[in-house]
Protein backbone atom coordinates (compact mmCIF):
# COMPACT_ATOMS: atom_id res chain seq x y z
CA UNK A 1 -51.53 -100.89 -13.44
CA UNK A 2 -50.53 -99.16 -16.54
CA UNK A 3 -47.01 -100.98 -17.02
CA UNK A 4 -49.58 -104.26 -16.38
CA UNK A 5 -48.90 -106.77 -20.72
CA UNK A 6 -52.34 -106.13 -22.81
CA UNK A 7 -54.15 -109.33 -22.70
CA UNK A 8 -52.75 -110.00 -19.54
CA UNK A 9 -54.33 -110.78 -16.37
CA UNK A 10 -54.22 -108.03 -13.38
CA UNK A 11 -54.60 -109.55 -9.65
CA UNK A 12 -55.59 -106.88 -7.36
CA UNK A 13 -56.17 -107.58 -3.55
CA UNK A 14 -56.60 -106.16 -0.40
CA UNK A 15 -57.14 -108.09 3.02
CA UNK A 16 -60.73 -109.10 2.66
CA UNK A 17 -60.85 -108.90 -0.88
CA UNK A 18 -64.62 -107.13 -0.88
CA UNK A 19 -63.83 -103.08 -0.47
CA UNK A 20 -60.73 -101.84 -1.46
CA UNK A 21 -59.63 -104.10 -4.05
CA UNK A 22 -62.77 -104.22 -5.71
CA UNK A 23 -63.12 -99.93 -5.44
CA UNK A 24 -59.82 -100.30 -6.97
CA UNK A 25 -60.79 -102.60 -10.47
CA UNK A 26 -63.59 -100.48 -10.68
CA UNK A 27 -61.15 -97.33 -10.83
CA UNK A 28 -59.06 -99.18 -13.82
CA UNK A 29 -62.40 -100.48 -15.30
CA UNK A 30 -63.72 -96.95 -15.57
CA UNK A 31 -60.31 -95.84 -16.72
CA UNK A 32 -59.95 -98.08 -19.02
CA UNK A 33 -63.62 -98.12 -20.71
CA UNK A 34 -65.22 -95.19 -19.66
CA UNK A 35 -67.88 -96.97 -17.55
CA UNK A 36 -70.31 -95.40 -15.58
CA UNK A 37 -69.34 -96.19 -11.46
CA UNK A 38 -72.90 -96.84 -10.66
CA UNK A 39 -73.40 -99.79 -13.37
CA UNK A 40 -70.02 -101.14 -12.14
CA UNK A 41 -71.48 -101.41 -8.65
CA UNK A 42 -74.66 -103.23 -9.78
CA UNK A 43 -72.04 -105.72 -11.78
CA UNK A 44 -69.54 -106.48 -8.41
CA UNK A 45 -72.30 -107.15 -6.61
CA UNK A 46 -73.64 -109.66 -9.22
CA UNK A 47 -69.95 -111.27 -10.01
CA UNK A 48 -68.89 -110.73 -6.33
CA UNK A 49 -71.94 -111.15 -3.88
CA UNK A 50 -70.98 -108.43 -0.85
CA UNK A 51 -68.23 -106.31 -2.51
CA UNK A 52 -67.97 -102.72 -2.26
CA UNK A 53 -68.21 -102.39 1.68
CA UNK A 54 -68.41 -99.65 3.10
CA UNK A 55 -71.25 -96.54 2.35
CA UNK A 56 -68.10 -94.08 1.51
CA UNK A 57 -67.05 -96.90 -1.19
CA UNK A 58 -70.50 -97.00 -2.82
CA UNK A 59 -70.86 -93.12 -2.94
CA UNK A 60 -67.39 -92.96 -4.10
CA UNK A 61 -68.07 -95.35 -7.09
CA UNK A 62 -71.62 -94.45 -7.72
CA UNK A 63 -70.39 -90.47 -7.86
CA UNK A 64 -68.14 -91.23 -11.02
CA UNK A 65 -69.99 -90.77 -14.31
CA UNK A 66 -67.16 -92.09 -16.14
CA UNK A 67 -63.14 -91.70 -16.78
CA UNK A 68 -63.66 -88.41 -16.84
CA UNK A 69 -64.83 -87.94 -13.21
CA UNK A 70 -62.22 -89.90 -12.58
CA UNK A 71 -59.28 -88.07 -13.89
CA UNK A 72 -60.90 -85.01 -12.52
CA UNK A 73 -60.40 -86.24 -9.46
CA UNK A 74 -57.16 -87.16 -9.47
CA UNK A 75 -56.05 -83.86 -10.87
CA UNK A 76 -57.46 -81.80 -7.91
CA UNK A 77 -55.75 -84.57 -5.27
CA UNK A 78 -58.68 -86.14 -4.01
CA UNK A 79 -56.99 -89.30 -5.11
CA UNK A 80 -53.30 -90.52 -4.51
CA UNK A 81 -51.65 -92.15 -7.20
CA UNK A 82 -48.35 -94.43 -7.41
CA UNK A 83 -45.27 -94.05 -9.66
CA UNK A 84 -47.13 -96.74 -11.91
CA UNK A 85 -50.62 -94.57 -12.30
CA UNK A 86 -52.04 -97.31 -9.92
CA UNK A 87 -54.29 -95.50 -7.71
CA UNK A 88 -53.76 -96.07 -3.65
CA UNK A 89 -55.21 -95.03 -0.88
């Protein structure tokens, strides 16, 4: 979340903890550093063994190139956002 303290930590969950919440750390890592989706996926699955769930999620996250994919998306609507820039689904 963008009103989230620098140098602070940033808990983000959903109900199983694998899918969402991890699609959605990858959305503020690529955000945030400009990271390629695809190299984020091969990372989860190495620092969380079964995340990113579903085939949508992996296309999804392997589809963005970097921040700018990402904000390209969210301009055209493909991609809800909240009051706080945190992006929901």
């Amino acid at each position: 979340c963008q009103d989230a303290p620098k140098g602070q930590a940033t808990l983000v969950h959903c109900k199983g903890g694998f899918g969402r919440s991890v699609l959605m750390a990858c959305c503020h890592l690529i955000a945030e550093f400009d990271l390629p989706g695809a190299a984020l996926l091969g990372w989860v699955r190495i620092v969380r063994p079964g995340a990113i769930v579903t085939p949508q999620q992996e296309h999804f996250l392997c589809a963005l190139r970097g921040a700018s994919d990402l904000e390209k998306r969210l301009q055209v609507g493909e991609i809800a956002t909240a009051k706080c820039g945190c992006v929901v689904s």
